[in-house]
PDB file of N, CA and C in Angstrom:
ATOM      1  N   UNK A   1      21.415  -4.135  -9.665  1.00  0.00           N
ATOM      2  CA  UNK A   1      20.026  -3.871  -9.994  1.00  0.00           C
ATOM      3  C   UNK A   1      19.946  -2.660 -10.912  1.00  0.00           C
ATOM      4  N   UNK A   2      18.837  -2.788 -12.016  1.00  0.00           N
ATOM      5  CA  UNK A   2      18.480  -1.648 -13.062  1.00  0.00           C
ATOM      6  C   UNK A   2      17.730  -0.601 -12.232  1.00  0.00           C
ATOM      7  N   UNK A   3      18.008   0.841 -12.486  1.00  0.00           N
ATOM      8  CA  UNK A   3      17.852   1.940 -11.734  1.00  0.00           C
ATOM      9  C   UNK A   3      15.955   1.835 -12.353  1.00  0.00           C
ATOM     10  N   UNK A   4      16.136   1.416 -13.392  1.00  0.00           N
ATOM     11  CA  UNK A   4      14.715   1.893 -14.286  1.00  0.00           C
ATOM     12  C   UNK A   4      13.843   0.454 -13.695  1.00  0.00           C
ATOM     13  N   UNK A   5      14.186  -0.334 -12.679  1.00  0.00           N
ATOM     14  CA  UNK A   5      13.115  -1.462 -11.956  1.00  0.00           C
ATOM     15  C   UNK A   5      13.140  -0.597 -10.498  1.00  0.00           C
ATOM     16  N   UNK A   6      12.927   0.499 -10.220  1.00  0.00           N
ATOM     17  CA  UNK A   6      12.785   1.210  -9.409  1.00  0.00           C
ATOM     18  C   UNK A   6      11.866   2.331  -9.420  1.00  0.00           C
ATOM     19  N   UNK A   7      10.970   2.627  -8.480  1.00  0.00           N
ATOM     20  CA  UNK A   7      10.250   4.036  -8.511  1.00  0.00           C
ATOM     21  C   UNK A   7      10.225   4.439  -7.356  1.00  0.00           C
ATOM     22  N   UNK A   8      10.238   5.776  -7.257  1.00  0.00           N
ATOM     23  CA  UNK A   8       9.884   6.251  -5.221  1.00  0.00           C
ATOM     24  C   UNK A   8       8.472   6.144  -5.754  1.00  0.00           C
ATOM     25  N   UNK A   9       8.333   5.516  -4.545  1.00  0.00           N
ATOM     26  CA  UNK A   9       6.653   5.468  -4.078  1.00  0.00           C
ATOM     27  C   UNK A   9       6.240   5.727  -2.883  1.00  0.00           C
ATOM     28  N   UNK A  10       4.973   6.362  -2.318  1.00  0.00           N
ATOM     29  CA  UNK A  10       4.926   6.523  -0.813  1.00  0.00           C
ATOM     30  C   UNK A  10       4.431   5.415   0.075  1.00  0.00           C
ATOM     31  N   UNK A  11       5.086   5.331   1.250  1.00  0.00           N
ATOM     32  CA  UNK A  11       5.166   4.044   2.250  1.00  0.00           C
ATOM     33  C   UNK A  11       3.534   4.155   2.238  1.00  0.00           C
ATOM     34  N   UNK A  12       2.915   5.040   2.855  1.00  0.00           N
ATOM     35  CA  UNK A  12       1.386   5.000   3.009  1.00  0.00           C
ATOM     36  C   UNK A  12       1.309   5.929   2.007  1.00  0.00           C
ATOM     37  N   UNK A  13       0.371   5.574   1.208  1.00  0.00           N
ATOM     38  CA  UNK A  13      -0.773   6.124   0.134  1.00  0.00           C
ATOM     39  C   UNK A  13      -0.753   7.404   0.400  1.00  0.00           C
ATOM     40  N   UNK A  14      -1.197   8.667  -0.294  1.00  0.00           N
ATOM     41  CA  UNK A  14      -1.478  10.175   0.230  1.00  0.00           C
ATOM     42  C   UNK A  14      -2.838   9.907   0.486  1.00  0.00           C
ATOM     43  N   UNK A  15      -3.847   9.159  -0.381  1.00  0.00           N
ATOM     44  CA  UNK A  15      -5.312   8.805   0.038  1.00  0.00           C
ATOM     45  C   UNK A  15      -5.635   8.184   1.401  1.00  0.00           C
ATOM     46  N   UNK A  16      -4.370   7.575   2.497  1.00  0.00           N
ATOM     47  CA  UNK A  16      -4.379   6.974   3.332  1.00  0.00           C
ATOM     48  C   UNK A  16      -4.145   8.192   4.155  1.00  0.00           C
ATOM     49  N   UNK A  17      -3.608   8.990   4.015  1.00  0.00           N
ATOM     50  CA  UNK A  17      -3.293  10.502   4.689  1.00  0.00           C
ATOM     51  C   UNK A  17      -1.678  10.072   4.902  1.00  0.00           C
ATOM     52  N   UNK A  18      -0.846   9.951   4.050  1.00  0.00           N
ATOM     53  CA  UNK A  18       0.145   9.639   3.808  1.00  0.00           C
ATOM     54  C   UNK A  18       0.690  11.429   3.332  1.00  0.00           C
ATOM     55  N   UNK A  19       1.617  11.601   3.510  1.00  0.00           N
ATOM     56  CA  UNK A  19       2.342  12.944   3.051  1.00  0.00           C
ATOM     57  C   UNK A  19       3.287  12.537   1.952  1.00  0.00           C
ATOM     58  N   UNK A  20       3.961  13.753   1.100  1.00  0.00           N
ATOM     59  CA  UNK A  20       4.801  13.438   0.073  1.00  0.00           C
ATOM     60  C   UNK A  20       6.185  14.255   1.197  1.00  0.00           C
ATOM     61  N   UNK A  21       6.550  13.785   1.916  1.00  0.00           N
ATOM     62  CA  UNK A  21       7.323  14.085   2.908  1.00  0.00           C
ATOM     63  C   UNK A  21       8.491  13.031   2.703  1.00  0.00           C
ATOM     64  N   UNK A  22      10.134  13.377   3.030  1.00  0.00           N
ATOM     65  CA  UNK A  22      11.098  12.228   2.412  1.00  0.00           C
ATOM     66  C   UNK A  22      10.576  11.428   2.903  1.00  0.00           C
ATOM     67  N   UNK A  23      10.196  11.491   4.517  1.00  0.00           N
ATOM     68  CA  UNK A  23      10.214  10.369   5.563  1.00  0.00           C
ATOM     69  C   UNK A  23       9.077   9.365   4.844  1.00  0.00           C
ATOM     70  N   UNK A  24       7.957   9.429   4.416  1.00  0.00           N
ATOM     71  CA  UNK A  24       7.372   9.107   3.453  1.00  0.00           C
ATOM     72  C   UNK A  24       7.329   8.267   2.099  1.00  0.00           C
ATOM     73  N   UNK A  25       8.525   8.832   1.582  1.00  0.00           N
ATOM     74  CA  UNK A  25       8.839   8.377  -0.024  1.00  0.00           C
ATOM     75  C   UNK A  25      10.323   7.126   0.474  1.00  0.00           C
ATOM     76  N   UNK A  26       9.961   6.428  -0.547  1.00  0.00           N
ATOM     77  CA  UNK A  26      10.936   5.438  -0.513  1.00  0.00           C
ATOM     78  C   UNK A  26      11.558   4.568  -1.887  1.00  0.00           C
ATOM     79  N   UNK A  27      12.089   3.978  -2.477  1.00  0.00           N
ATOM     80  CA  UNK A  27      12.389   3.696  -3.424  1.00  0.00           C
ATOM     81  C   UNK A  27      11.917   1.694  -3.673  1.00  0.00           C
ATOM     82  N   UNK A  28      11.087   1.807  -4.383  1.00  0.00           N
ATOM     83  CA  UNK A  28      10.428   0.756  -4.122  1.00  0.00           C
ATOM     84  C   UNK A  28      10.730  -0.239  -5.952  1.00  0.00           C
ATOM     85  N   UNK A  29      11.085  -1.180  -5.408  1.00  0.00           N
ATOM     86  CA  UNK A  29      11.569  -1.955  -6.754  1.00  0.00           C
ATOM     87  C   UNK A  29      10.299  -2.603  -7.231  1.00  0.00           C
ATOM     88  N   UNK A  30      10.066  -2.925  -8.732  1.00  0.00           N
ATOM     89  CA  UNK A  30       8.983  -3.461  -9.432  1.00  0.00           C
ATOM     90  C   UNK A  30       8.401  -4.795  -8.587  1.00  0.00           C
ATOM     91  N   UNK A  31       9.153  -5.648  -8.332  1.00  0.00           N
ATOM     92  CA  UNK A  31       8.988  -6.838  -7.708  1.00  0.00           C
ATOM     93  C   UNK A  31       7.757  -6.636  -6.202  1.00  0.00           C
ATOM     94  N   UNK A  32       8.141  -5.276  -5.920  1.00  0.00           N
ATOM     95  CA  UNK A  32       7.411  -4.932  -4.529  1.00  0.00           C
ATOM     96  C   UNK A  32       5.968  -4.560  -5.544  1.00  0.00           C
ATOM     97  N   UNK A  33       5.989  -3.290  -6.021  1.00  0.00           N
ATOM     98  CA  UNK A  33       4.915  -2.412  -6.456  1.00  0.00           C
ATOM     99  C   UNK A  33       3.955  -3.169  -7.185  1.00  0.00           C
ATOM    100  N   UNK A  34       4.478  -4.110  -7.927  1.00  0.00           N
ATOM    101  CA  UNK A  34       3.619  -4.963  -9.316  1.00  0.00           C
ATOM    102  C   UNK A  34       2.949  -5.538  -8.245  1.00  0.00           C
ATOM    103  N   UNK A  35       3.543  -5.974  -6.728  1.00  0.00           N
ATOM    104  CA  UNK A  35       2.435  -6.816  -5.954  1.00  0.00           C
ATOM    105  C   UNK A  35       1.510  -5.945  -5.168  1.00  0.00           C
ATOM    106  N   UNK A  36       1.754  -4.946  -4.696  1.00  0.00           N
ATOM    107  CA  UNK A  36       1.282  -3.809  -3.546  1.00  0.00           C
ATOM    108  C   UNK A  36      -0.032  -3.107  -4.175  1.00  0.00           C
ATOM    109  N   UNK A  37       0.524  -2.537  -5.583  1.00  0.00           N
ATOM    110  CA  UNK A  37      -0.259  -1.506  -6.160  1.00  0.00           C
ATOM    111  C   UNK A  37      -1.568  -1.595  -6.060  1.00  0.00           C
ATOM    112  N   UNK A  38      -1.807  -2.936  -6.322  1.00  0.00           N
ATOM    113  CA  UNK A  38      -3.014  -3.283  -6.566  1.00  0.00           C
ATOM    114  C   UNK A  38      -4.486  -2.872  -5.311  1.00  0.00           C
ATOM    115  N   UNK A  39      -3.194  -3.005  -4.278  1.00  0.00           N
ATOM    116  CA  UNK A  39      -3.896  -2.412  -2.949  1.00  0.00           C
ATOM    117  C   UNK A  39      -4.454  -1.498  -2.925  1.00  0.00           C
ATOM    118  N   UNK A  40      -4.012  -0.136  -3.462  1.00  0.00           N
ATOM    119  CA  UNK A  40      -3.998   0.775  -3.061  1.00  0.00           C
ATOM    120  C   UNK A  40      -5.316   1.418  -3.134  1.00  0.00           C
ATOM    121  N   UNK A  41      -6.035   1.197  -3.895  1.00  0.00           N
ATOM    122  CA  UNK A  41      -7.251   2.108  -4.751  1.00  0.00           C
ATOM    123  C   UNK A  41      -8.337   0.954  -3.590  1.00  0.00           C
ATOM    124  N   UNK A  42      -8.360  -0.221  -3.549  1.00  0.00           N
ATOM    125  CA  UNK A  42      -9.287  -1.126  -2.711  1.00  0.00           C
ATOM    126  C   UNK A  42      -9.247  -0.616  -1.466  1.00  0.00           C
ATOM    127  N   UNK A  43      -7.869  -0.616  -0.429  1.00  0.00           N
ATOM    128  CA  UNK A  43      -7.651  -0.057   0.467  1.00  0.00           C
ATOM    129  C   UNK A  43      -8.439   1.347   0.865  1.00  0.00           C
ATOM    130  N   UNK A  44      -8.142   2.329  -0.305  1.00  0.00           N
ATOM    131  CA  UNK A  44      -8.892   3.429  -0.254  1.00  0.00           C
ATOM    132  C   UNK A  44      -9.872   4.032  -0.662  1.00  0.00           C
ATOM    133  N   UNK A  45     -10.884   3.234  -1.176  1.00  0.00           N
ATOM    134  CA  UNK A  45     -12.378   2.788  -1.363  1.00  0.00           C
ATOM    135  C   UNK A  45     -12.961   2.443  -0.414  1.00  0.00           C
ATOM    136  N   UNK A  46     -12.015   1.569   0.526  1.00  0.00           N
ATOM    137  CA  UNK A  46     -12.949   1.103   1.757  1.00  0.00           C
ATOM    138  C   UNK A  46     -12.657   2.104   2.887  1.00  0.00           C
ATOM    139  N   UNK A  47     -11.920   3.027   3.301  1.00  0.00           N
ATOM    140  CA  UNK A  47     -11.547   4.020   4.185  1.00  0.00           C
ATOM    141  C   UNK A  47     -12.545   4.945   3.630  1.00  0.00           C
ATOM    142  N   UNK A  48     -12.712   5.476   2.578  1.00  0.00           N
ATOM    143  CA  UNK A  48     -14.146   6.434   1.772  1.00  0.00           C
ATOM    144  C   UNK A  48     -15.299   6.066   2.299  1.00  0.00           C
ATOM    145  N   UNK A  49     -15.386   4.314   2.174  1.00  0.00           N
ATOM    146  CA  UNK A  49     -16.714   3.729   2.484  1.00  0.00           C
ATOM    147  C   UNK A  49     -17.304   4.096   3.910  1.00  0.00           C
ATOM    148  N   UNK A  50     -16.478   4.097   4.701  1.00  0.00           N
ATOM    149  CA  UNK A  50     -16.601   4.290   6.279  1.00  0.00           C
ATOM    150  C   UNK A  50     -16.265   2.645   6.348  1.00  0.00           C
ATOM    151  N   UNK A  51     -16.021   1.635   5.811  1.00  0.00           N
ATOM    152  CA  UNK A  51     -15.544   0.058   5.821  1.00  0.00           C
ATOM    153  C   UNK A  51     -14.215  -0.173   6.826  1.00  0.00           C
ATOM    154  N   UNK A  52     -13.207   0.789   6.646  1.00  0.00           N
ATOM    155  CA  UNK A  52     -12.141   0.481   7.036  1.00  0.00           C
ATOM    156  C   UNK A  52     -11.332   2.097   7.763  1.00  0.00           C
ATOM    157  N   UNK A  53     -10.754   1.814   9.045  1.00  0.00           N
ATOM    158  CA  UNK A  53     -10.462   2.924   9.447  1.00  0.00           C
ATOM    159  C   UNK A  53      -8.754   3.150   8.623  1.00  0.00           C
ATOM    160  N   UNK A  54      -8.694   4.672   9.110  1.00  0.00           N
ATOM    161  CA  UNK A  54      -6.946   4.738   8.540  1.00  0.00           C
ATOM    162  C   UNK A  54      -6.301   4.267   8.783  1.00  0.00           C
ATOM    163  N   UNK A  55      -6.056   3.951  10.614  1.00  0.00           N
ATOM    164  CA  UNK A  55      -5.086   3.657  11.293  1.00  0.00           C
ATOM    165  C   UNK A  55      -4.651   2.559  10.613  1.00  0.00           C
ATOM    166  N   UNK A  56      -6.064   1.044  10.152  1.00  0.00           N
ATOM    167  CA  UNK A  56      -5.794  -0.059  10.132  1.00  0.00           C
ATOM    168  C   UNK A  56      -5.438  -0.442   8.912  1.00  0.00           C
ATOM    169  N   UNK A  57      -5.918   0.546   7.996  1.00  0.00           N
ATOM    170  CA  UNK A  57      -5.657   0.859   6.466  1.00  0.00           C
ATOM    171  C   UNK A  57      -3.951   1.332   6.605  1.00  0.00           C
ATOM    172  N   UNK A  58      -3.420   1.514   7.266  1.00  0.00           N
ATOM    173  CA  UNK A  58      -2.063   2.343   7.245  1.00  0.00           C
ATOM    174  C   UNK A  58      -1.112   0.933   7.630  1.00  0.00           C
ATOM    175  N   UNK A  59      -1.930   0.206   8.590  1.00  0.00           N
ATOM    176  CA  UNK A  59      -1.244  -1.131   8.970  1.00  0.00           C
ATOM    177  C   UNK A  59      -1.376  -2.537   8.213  1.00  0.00           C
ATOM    178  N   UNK A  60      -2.515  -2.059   7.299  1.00  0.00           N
ATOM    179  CA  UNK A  60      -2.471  -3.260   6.148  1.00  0.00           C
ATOM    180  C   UNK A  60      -1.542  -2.681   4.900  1.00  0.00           C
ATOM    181  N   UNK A  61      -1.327  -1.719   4.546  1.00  0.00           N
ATOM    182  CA  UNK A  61      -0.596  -1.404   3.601  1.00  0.00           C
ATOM    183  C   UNK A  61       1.181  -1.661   3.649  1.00  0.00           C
ATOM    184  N   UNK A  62       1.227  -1.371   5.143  1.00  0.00           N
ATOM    185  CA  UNK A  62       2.853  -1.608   5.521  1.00  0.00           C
ATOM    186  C   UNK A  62       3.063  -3.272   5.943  1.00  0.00           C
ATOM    187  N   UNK A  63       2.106  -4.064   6.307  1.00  0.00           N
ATOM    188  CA  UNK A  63       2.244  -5.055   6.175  1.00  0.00           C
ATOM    189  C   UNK A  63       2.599  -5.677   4.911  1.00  0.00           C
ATOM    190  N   UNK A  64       1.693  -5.496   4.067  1.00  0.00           N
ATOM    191  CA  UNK A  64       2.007  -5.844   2.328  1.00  0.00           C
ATOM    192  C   UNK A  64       3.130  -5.412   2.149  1.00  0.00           C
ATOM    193  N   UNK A  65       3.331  -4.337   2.349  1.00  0.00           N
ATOM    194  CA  UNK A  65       4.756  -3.961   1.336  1.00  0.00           C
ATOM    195  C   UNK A  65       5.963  -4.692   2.353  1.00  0.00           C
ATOM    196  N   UNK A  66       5.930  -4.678   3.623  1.00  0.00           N
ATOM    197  CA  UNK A  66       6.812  -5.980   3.868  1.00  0.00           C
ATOM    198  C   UNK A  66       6.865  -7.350   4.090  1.00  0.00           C
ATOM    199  N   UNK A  67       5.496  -7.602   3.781  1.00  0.00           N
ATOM    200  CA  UNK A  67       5.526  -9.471   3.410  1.00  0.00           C
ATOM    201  C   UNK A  67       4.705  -9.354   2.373  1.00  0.00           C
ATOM    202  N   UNK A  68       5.078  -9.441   1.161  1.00  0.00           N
ATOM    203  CA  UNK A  68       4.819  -9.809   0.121  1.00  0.00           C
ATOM    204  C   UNK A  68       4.001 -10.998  -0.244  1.00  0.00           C
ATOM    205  N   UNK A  69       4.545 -11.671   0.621  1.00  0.00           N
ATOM    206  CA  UNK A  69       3.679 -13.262   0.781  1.00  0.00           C
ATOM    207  C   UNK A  69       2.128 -13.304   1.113  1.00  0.00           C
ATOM    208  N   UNK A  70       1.786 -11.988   2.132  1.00  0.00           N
ATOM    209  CA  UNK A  70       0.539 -11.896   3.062  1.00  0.00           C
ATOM    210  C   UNK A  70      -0.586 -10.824   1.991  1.00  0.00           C
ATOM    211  N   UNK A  71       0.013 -10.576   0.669  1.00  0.00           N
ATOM    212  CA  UNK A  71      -0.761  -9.398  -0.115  1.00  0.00           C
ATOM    213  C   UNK A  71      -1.861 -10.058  -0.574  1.00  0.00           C
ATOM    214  N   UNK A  72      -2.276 -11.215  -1.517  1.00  0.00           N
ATOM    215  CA  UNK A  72      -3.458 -12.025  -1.190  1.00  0.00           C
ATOM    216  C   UNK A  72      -4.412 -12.066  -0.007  1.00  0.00           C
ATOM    217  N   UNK A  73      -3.877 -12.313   0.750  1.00  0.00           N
ATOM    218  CA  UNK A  73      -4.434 -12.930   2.270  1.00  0.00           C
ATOM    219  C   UNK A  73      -4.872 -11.052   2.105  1.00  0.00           C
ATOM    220  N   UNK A  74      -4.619 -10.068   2.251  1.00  0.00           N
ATOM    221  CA  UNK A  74      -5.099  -8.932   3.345  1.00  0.00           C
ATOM    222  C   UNK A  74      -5.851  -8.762   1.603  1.00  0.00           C
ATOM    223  N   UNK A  75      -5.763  -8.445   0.625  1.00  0.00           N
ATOM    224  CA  UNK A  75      -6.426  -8.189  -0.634  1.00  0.00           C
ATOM    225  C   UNK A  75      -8.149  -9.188  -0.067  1.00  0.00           C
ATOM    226  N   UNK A  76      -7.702 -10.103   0.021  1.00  0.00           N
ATOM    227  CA  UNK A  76      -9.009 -11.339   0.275  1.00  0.00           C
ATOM    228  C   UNK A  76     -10.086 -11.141   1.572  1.00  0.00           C
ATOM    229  N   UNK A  77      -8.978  -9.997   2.651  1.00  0.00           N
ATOM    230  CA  UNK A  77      -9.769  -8.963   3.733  1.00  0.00           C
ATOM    231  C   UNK A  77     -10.022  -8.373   3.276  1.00  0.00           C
ATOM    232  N   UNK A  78      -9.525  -6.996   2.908  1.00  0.00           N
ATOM    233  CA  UNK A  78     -10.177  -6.099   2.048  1.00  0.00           C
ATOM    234  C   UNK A  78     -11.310  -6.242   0.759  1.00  0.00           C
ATOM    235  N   UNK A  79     -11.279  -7.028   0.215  1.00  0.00           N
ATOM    236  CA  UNK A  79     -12.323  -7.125  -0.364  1.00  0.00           C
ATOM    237  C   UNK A  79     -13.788  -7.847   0.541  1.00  0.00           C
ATOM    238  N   UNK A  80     -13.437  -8.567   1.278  1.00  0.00           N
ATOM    239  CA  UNK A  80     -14.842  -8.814   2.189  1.00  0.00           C
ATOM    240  C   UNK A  80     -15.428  -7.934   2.989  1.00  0.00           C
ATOM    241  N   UNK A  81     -14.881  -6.763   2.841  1.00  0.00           N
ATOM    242  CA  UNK A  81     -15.439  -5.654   3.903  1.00  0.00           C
ATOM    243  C   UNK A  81     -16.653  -4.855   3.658  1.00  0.00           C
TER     244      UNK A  81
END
């Protein structure tokens, strides 16, 4: 794998109350992020809103980033909120 299809990114968002802490940062390949990213700003629009709490905002985000398959499906929650 190309080092440059890679970025550290944080597991939870810092807007999610995510820290820039190692435990935190992880090295996340394009294939993940090009699908996830998109989350991130919706996710944390609706935690602003009073729409969505952290906890569950913290558990939809780590869901996505490990089933890739389910990022539609929780995008298609998050936006009905």
């Amino acid at each position: 794998m190309d080092r440059k299809d890679f970025k550290i990114d944080h597991l939870i968002p810092l807007c999610a109350g995510g820290a820039n802490s190692t435990e935190n940062l992880w090295p996340q390949h394009k294939t993940v992020y090009e699908i996830t990213d998109p989350l991130k700003p919706v996710l944390c629009q609706k935690m602003q809103a009073g729409k969505l709490l952290q906890v569950d905002a913290v558990k939809l985000i780590i869901q996505a980033k490990m089933n890739l398959d389910q990022v539609s499906t929780i995008m298609k929650k998050l936006n009905s909120l």
